[in-house]
Structures are given as structure tokens and as C-alpha cells.
N, C-alpha and C. Protein backbone atom coordinates (compact mmCIF):
# COMPACT_ATOMS: atom_id res chain seq x y z
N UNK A 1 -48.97 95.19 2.48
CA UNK A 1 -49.36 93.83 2.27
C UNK A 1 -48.89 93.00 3.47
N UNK A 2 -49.57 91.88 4.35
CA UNK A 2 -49.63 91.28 4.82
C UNK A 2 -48.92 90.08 4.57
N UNK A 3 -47.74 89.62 5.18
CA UNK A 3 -47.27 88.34 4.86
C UNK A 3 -48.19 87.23 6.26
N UNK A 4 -47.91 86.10 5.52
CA UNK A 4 -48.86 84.93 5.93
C UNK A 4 -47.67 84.22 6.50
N UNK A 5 -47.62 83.66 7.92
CA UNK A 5 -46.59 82.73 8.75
C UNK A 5 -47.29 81.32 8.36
N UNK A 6 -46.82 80.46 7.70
CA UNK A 6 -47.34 78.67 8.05
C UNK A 6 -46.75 78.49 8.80
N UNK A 7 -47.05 77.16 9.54
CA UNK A 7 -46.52 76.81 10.47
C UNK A 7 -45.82 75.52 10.01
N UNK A 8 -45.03 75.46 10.06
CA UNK A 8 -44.05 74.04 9.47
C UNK A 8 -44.31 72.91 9.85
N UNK A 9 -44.21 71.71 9.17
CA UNK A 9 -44.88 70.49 9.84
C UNK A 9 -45.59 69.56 8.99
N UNK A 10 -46.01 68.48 8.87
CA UNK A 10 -46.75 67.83 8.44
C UNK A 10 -48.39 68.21 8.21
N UNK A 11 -48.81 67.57 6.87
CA UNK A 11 -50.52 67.90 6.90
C UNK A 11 -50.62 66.27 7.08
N UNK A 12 -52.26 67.00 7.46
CA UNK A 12 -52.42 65.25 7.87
C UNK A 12 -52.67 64.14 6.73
N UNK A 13 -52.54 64.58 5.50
CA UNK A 13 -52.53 63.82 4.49
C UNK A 13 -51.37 62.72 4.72
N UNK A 14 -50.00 63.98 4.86
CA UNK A 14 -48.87 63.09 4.75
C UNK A 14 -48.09 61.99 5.75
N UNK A 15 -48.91 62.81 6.99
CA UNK A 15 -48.78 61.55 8.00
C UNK A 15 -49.46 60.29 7.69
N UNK A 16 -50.38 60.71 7.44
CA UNK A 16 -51.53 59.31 6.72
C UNK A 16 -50.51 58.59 5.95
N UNK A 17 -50.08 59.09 5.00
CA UNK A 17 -49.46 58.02 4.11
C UNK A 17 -48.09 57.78 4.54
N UNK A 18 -47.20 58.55 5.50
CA UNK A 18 -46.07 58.26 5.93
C UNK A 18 -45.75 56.47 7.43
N UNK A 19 -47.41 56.97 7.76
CA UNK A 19 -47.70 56.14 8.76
C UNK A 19 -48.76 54.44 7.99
N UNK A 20 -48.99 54.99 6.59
CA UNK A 20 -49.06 53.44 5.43
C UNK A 20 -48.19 52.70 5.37
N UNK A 21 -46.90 53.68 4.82
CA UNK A 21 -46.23 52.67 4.49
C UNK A 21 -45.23 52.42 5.52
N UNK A 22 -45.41 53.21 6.49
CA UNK A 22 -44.56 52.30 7.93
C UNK A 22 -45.30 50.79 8.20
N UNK A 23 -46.55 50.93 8.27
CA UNK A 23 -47.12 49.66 8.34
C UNK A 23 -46.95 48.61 7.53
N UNK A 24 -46.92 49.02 5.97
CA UNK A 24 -46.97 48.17 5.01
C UNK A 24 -44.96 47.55 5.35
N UNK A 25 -44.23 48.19 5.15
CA UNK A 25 -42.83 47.88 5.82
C UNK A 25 -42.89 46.67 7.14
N UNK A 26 -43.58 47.09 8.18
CA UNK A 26 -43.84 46.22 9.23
C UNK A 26 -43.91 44.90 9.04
N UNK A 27 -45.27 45.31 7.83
CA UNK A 27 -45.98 43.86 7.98
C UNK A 27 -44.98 42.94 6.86
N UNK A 28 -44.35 43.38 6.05
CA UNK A 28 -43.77 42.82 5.53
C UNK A 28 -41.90 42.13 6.36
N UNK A 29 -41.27 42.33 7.26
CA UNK A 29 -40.68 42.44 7.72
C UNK A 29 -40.78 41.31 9.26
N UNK A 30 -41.84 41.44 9.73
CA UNK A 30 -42.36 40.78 10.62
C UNK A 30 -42.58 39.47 10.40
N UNK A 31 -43.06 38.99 9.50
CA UNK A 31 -42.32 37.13 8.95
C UNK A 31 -40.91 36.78 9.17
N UNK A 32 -40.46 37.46 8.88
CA UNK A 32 -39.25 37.00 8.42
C UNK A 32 -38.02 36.92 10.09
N UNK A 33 -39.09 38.51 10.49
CA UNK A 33 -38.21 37.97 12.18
C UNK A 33 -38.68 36.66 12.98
N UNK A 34 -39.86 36.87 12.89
CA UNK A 34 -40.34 35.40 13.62
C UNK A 34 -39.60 34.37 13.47
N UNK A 35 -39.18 34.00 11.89
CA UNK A 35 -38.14 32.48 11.54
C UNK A 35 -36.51 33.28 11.99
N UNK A 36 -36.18 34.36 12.09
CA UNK A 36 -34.88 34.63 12.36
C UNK A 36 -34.61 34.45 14.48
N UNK A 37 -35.76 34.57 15.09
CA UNK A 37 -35.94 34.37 16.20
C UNK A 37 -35.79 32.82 16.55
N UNK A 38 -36.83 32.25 15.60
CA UNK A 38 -36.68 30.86 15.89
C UNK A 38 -35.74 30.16 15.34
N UNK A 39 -35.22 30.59 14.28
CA UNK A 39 -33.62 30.32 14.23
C UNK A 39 -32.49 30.65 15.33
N UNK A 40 -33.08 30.93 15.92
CA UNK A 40 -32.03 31.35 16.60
C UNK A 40 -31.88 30.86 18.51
N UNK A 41 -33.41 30.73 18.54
CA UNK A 41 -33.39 29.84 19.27
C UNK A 41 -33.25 28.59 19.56
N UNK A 42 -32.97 27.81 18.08
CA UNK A 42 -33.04 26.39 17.53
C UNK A 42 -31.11 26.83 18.31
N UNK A 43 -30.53 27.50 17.37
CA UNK A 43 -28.96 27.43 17.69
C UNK A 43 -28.92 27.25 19.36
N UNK A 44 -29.49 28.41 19.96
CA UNK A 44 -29.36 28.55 21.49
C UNK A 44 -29.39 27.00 22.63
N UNK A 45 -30.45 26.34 21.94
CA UNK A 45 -30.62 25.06 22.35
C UNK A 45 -29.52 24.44 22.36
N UNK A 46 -29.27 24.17 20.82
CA UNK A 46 -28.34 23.24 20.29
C UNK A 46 -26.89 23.15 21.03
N UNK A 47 -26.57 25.06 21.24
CA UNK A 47 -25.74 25.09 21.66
C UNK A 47 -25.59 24.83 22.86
N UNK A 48 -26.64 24.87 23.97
CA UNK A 48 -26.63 24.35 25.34
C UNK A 48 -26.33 22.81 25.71
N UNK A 49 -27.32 22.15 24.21
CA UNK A 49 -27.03 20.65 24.81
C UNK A 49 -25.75 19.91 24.16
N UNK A 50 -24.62 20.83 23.46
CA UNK A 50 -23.70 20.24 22.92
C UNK A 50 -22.52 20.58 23.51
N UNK A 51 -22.52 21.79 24.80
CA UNK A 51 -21.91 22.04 26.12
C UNK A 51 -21.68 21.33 27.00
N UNK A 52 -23.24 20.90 27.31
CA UNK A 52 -23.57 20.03 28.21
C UNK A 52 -23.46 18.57 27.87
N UNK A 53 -22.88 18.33 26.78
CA UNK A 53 -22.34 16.78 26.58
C UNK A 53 -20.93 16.90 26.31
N UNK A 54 -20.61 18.06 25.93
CA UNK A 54 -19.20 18.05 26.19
C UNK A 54 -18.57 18.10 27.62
N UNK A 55 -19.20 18.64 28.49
CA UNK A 55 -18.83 18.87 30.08
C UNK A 55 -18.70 17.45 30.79
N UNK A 56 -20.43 16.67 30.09
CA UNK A 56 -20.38 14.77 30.86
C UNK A 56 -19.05 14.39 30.58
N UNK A 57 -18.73 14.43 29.24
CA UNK A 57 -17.25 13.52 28.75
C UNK A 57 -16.24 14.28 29.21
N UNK A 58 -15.74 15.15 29.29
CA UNK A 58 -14.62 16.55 30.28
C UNK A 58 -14.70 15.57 31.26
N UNK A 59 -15.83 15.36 32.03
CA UNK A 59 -16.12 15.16 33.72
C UNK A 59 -15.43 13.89 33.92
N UNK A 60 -15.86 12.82 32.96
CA UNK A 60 -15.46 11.44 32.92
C UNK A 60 -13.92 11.03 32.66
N UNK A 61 -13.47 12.13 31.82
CA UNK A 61 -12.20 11.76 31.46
C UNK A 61 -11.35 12.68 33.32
N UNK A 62 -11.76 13.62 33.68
CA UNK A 62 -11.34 14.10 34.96
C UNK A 62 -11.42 13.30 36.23
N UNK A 63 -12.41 12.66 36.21
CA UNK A 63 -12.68 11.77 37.53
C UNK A 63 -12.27 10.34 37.03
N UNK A 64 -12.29 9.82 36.07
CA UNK A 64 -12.00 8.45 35.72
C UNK A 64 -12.63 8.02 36.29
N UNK A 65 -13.91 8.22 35.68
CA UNK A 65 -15.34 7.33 36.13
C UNK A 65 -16.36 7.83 35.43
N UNK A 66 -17.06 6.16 34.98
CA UNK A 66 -17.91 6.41 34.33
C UNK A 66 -19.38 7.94 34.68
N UNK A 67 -19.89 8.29 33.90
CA UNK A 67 -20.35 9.91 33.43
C UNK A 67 -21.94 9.03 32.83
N UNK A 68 -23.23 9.58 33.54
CA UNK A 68 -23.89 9.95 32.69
C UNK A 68 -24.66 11.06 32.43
N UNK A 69 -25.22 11.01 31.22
CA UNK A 69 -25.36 12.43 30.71
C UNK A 69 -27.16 12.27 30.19
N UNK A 70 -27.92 12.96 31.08
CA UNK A 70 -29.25 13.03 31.19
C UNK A 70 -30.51 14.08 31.03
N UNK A 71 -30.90 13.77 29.70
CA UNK A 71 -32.46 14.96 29.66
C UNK A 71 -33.23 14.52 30.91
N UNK A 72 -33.81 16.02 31.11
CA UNK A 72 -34.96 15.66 32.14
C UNK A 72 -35.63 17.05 32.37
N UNK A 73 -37.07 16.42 32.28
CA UNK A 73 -38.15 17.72 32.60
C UNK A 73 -38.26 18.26 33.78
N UNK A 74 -36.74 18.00 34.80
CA UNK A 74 -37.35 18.55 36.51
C UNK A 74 -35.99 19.74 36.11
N UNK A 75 -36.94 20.86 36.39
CA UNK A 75 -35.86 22.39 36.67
C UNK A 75 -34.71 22.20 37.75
N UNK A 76 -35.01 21.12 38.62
CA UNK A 76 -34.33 21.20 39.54
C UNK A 76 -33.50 19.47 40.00
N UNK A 77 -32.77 19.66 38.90
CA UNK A 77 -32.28 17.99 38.94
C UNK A 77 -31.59 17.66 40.04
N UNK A 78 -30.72 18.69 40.85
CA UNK A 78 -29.65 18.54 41.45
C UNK A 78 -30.06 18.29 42.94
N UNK A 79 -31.39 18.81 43.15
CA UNK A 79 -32.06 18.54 44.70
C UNK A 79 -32.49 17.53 44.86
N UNK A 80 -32.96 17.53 46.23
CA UNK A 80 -32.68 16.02 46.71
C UNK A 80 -33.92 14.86 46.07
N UNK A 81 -34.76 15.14 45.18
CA UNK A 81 -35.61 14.67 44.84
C UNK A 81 -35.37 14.00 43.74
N UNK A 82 -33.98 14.02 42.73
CA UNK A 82 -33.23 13.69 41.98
C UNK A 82 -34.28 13.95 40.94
N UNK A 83 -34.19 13.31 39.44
CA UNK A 83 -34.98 13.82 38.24
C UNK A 83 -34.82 12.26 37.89
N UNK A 84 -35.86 12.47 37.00
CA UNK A 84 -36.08 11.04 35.97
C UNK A 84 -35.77 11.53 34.33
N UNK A 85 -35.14 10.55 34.01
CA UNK A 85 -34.64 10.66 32.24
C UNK A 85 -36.19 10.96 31.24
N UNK A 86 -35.35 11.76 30.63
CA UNK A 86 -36.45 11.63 29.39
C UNK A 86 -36.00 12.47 27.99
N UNK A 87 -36.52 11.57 27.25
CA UNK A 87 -35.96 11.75 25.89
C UNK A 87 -36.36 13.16 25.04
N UNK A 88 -37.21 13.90 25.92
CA UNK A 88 -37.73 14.94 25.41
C UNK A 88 -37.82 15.90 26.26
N UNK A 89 -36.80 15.88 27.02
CA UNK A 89 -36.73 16.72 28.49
C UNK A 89 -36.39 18.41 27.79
N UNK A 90 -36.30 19.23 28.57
CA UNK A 90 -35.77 20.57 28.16
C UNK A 90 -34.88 21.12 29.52
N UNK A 91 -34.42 19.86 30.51
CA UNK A 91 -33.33 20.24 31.10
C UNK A 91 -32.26 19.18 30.55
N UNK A 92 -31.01 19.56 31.47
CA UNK A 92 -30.09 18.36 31.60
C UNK A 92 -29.34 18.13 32.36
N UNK A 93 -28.43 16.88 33.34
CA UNK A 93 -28.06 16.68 34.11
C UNK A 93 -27.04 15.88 33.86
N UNK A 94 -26.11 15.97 34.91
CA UNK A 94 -25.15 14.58 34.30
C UNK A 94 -24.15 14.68 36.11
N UNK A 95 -24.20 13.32 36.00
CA UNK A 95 -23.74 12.47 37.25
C UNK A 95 -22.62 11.46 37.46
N UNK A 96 -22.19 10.96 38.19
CA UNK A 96 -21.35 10.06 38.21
C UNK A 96 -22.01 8.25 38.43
N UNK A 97 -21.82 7.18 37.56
CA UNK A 97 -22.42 6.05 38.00
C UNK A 97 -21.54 5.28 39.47
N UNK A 98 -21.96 5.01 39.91
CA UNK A 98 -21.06 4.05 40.92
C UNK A 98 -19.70 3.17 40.11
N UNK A 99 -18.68 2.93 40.82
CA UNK A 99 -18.62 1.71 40.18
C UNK A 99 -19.04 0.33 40.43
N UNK A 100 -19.05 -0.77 39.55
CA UNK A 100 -19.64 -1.70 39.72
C UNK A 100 -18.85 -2.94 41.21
N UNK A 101 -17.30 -2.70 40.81
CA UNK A 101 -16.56 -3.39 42.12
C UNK A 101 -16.80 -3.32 43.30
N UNK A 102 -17.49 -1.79 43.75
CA UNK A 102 -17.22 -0.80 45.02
C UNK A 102 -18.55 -0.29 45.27
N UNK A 103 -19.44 -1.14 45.80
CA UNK A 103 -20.57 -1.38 46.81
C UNK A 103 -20.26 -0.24 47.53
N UNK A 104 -19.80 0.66 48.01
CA UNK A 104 -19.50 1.38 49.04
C UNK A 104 -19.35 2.98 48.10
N UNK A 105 -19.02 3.19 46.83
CA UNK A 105 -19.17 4.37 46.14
C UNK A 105 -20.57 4.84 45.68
N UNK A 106 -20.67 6.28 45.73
CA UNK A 106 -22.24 6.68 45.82
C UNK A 106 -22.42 7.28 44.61
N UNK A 107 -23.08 7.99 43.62
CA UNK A 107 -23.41 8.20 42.37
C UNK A 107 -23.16 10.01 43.09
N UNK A 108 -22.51 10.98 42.13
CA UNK A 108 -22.02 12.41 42.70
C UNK A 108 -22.82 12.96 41.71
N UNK A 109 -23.84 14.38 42.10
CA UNK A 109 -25.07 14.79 40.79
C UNK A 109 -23.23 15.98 40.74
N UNK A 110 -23.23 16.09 39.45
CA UNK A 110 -22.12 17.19 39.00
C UNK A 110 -22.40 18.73 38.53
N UNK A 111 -23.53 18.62 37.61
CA UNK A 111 -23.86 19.47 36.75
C UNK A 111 -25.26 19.39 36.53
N UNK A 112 -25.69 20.54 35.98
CA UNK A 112 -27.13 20.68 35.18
C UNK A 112 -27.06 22.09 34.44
N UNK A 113 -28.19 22.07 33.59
CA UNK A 113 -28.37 23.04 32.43
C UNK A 113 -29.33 23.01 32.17
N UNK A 114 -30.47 24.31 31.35
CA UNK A 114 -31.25 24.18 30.97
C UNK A 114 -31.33 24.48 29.41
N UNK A 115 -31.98 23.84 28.64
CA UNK A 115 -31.90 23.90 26.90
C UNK A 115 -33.10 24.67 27.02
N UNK A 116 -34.15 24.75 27.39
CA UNK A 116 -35.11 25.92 27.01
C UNK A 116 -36.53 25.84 28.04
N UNK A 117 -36.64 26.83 28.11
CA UNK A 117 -37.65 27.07 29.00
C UNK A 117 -38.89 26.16 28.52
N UNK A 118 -39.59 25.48 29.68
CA UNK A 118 -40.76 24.89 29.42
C UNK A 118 -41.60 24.94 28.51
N UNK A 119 -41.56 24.56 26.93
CA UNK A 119 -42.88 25.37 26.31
C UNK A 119 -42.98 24.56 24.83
N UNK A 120 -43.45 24.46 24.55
CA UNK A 120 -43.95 23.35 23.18
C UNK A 120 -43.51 24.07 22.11
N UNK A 121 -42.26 25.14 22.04
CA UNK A 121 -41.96 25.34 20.97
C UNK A 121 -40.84 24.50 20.53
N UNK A 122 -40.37 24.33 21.47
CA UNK A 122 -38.64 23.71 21.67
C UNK A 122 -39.01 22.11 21.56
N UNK A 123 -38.87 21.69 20.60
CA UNK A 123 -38.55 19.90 20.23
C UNK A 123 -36.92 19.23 20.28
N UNK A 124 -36.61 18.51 21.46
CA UNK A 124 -35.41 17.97 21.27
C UNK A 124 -35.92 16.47 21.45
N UNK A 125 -35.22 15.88 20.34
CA UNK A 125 -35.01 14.67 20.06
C UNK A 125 -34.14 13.27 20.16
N UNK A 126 -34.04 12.33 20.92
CA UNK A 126 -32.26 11.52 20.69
C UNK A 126 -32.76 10.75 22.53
N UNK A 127 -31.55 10.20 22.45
CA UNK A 127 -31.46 9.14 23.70
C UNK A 127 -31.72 10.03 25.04
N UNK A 128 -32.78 9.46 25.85
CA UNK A 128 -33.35 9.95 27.15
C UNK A 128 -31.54 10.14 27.52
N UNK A 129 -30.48 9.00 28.00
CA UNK A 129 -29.36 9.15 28.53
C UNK A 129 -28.16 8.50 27.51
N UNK A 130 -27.08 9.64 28.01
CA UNK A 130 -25.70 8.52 27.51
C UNK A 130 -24.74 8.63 27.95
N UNK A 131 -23.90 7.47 28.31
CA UNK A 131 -22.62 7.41 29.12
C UNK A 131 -21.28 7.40 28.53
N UNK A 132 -20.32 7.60 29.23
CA UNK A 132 -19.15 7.95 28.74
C UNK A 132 -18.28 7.22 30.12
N UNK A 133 -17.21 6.62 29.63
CA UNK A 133 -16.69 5.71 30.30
C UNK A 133 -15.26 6.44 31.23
N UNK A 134 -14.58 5.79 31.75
CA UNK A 134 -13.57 6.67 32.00
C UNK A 134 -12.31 7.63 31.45
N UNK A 135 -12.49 6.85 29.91
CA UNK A 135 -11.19 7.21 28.68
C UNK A 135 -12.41 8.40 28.15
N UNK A 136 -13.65 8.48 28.35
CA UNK A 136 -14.25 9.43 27.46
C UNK A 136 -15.02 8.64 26.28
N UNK A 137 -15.59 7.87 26.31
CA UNK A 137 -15.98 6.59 24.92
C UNK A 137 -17.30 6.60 25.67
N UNK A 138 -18.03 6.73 25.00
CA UNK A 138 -19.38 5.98 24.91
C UNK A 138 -19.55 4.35 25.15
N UNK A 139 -20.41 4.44 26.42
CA UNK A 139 -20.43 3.15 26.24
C UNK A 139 -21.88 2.64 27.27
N UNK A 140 -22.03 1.64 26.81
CA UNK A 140 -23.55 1.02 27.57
C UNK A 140 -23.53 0.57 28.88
N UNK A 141 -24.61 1.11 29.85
CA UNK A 141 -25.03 0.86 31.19
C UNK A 141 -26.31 0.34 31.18
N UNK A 142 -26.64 -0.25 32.04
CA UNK A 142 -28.11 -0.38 31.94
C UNK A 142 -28.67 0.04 33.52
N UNK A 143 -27.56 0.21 34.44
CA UNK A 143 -28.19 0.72 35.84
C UNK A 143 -27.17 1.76 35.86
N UNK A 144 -27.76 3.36 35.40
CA UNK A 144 -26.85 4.27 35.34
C UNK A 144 -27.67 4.99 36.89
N UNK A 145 -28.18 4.25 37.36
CA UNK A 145 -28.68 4.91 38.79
C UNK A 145 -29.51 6.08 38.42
N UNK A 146 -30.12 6.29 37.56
CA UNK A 146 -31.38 7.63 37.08
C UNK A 146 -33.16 6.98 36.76
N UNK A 147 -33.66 7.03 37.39
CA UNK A 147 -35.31 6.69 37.21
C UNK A 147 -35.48 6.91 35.78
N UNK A 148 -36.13 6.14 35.52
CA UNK A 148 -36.50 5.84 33.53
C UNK A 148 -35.40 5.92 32.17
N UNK A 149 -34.07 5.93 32.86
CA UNK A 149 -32.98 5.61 31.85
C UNK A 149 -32.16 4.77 32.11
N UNK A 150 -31.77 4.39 30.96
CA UNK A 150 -30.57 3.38 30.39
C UNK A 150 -29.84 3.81 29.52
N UNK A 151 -28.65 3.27 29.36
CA UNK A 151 -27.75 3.83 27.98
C UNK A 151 -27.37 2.77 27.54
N UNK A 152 -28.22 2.41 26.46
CA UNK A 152 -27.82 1.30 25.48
C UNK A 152 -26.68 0.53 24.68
N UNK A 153 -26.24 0.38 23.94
CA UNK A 153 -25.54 -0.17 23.14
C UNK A 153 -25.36 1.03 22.32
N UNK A 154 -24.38 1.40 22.30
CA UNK A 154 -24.29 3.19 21.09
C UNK A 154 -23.60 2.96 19.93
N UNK A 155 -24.56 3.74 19.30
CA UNK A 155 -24.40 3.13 17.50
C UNK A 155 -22.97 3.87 17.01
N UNK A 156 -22.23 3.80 16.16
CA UNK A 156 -21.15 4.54 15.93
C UNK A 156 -21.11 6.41 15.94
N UNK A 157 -22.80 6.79 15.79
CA UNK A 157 -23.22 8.22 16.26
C UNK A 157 -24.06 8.24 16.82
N UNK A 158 -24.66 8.73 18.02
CA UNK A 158 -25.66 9.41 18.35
C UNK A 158 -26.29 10.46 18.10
N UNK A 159 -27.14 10.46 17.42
CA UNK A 159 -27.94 11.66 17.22
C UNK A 159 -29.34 12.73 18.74
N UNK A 160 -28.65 14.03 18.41
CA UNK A 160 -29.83 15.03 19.23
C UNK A 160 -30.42 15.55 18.32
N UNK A 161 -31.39 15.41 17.78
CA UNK A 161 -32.44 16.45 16.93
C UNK A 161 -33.01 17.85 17.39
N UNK A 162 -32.53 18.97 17.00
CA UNK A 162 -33.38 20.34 17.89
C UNK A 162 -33.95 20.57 16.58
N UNK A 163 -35.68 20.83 16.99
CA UNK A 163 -36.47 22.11 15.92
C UNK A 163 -36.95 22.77 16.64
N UNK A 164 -37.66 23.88 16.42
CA UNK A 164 -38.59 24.72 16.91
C UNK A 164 -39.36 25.08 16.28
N UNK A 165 -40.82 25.36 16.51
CA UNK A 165 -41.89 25.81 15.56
C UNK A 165 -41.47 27.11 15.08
N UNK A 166 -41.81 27.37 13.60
CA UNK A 166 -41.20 28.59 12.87
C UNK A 166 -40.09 28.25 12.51
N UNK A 167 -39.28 27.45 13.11
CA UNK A 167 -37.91 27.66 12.46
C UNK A 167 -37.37 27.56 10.82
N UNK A 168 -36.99 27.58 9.67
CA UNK A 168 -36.49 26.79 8.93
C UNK A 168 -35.24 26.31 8.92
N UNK A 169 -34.92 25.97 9.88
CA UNK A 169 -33.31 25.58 10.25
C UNK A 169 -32.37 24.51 11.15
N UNK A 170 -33.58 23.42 11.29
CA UNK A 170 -33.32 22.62 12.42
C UNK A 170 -31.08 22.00 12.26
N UNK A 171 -31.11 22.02 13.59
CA UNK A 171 -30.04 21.75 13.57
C UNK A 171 -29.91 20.47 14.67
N UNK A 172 -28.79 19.67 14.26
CA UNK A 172 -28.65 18.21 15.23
C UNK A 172 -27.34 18.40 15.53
N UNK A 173 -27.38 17.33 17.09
CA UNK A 173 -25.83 17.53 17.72
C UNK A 173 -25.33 16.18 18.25
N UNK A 174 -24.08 15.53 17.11
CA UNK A 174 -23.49 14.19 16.88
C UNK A 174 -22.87 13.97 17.93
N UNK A 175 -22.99 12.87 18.33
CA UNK A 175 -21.93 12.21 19.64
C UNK A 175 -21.65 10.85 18.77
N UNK A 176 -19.90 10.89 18.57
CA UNK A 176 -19.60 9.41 18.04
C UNK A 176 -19.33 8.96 18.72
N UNK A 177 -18.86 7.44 18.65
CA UNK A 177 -18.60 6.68 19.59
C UNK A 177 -17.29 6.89 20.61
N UNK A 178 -16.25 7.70 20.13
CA UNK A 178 -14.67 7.98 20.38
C UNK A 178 -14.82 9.13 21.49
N UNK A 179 -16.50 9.67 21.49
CA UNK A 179 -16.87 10.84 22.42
C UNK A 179 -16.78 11.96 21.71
N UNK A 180 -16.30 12.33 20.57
CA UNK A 180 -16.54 13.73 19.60
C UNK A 180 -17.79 13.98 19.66
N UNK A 181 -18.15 15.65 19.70
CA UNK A 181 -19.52 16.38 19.51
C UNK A 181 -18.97 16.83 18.64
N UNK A 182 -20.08 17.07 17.69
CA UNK A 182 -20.31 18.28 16.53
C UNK A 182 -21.71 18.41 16.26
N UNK A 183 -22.00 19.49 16.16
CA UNK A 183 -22.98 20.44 16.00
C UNK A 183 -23.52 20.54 14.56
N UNK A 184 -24.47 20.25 13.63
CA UNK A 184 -24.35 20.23 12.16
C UNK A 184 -25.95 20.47 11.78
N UNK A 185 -25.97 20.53 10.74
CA UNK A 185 -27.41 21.04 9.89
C UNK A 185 -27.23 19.58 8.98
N UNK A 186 -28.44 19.08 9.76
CA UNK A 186 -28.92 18.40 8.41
C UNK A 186 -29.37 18.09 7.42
N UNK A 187 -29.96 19.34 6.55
CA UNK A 187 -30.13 19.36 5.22
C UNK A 187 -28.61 19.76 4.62
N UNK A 188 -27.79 19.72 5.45
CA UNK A 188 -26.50 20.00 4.28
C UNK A 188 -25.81 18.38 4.87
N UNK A 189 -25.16 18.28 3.55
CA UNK A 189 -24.16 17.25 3.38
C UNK A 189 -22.77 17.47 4.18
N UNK A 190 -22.43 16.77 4.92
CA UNK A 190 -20.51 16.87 5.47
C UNK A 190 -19.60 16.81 4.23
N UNK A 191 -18.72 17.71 4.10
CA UNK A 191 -17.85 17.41 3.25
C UNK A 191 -16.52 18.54 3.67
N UNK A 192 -15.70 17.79 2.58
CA UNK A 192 -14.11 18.74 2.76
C UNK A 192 -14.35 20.52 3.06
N UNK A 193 -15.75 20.54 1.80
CA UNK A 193 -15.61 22.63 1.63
C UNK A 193 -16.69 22.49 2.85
N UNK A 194 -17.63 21.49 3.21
CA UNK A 194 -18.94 22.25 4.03
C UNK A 194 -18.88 21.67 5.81
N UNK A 195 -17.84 21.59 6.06
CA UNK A 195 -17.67 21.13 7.47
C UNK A 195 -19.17 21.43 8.52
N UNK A 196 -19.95 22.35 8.43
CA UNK A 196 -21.05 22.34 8.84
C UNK A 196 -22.21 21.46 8.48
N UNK A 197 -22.37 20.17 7.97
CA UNK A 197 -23.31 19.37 7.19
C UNK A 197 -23.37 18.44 8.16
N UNK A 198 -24.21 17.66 7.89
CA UNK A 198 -24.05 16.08 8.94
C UNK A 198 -23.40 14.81 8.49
């Protein structure tokens, strides 16, 4: 009698259905990264522009001189072509103002950063500019030496709004008046147990 060798391995039935429900897995799975991506790029932002306002006020309290701290849509703030403010920029910059006594002091570009690459997913929200005085305090300029900004009268917080399309998670980044950042979600409440809230 003749024994029969199979050959080990899959029939193609079972690839068929092994390669279903890989798909059906996929597709189910694949929502959910998209909002974990854009969560996560919402943080990435957040966390860039709450660096980069911590560095203006660092800078101000180091040089003892007034600091401002500027969105702007030019990649390249720091060259000689300088950048113009804007409230919906996806870079940032921050400089020194003159002082007002000393006709003879020049405005120093310090720093820049970028919060997110050029692209209509990334929404940031809040004051084109804001200054910080020499103690580190917020406080109002109206010739902070930057094309299309001013820094107003500052409310006891400033608010940055970040969303991103897809996200469910927008997160905002507080500047009080004393110069504190914090970083917070505003669908949650601030409190003693939830220090992460607004």
C-alpha cells in the first residue's frame, strides 16, 4: 500500500477567511487611530507653543527687558526679512522690544519654533502677540516693533486654543497675568483631584 505525502500549509479556503477577518480587524481599528494620531498631534502643538511661551518669559526675566512673544506664518522668522504677527500662524518667534528711554537700543530676534507644519489640519487660536515685561508679567505694548501686532491690555488669562481635524481632544494653553503657563483640557473642570482641567 501506498502512503500519500500532503503537503502542509494552508488551502485556499483558509487563507480566504484568515485574510477576512484581517481586514474586518483593520477596518475596524483604523478609526480609532486616525483620532489617536490627531490626538496626539493636538498635544505636540500644544506642547510646542507652551515651550515657546515659556522660553519669551525665561528670556525677559534673563535680559531684563521687555520680551515679545509672536505667531507667524513665515518658516523663517529670524532672517532678515523679519515675519509679521498673526493670530493663526503655525510658527513662532519671540524678540526683544527696544526700550522706550534708549533711542539707541535695537529690538534682538532670540528664538523661533515651529507648532506644525503648514496645513489646515492644525487650528491655533489666541492673541497674534504677547509681552512680558522685565519681572516676567504680562503686560501691554502697542509698538512691540513686529508688522501686524500689538499686545493689548491682558485679561487676568490668556487663552491659546489648539484643535485639529479628527481630534476629540482639543487642548488650550493659559498664560496668567503673573506669567504662569499651564497646559489644560477644556472640557474638564480645574479642581483640587483634576489639576489637568481649565
Amino acid at each position: 500500500m501506498r502512503r500519500v505525502n500532503y503537503a502542509s500549509g494552508f488551502t485556499l479556503i483558509e487563507m480566504i477567511v484568515a485574510m477576512a477577518i484581517f481586514a474586518i480587524l483593520v477596518a475596524l481599528t483604523v478609526p480609532s487611530m486616525r483620532t489617536w494620531i490627531a490626538n496626539a498631534k493636538v498635544r505636540s502643538v500644544a506642547d510646542g507653543l507652551q515651550n515657546g511661551i515659556r522660553l519669551a518669559q525665561a528670556e525677559s526675566l534673563r535680559r531684563s527687558r521687555q520680551v515679545v512673544f509672536s505667531l507667524t506664518n513665515n518658516p523663517n522668522p529670524g532672517g532678515s526679512a523679519g515675519f509679521t504677527a498673526s493670530g493663526t500662524g503655525y510658527y513662532w518667534a519671540i524678540k526683544t522690544i527696544p526700550a522706550m528711554v534708549d533711542s539707541s537700543e535695537t529690538a534682538e530676534f532670540i528664538s523661533s519654533g515651529v507648532l506644525s507644519a503648514a496645513s489646515g489640519t492644525v487650528t491655533v487660536q489666541g492673541p497674534a502677540e504677547i509681552c512680558f515685561n522685565s519681572v516676567g508679567r504680562l503686560v501691554a505694548n502697542a509698538s512691540t516693533g513686529v508688522t501686524g501686532g500689538s499686545c493689548g491690555t491682558p485679561a487676568n488669562t490668556t487663552h491659546y486654543s489648539i484643535t485639529v481635524t479628527g481630534a476629540d481632544h482639543p487642548l488650550q494653553v493659559n498664560v496668567a497675568l503673573g506669567g504662569q503657563v499651564h497646559l489644560c483640557d477644556p472640557s474638564q473642570t480645574l479642581s483640587a483631584s483634576n489639576p489637568y482641567g481649565c
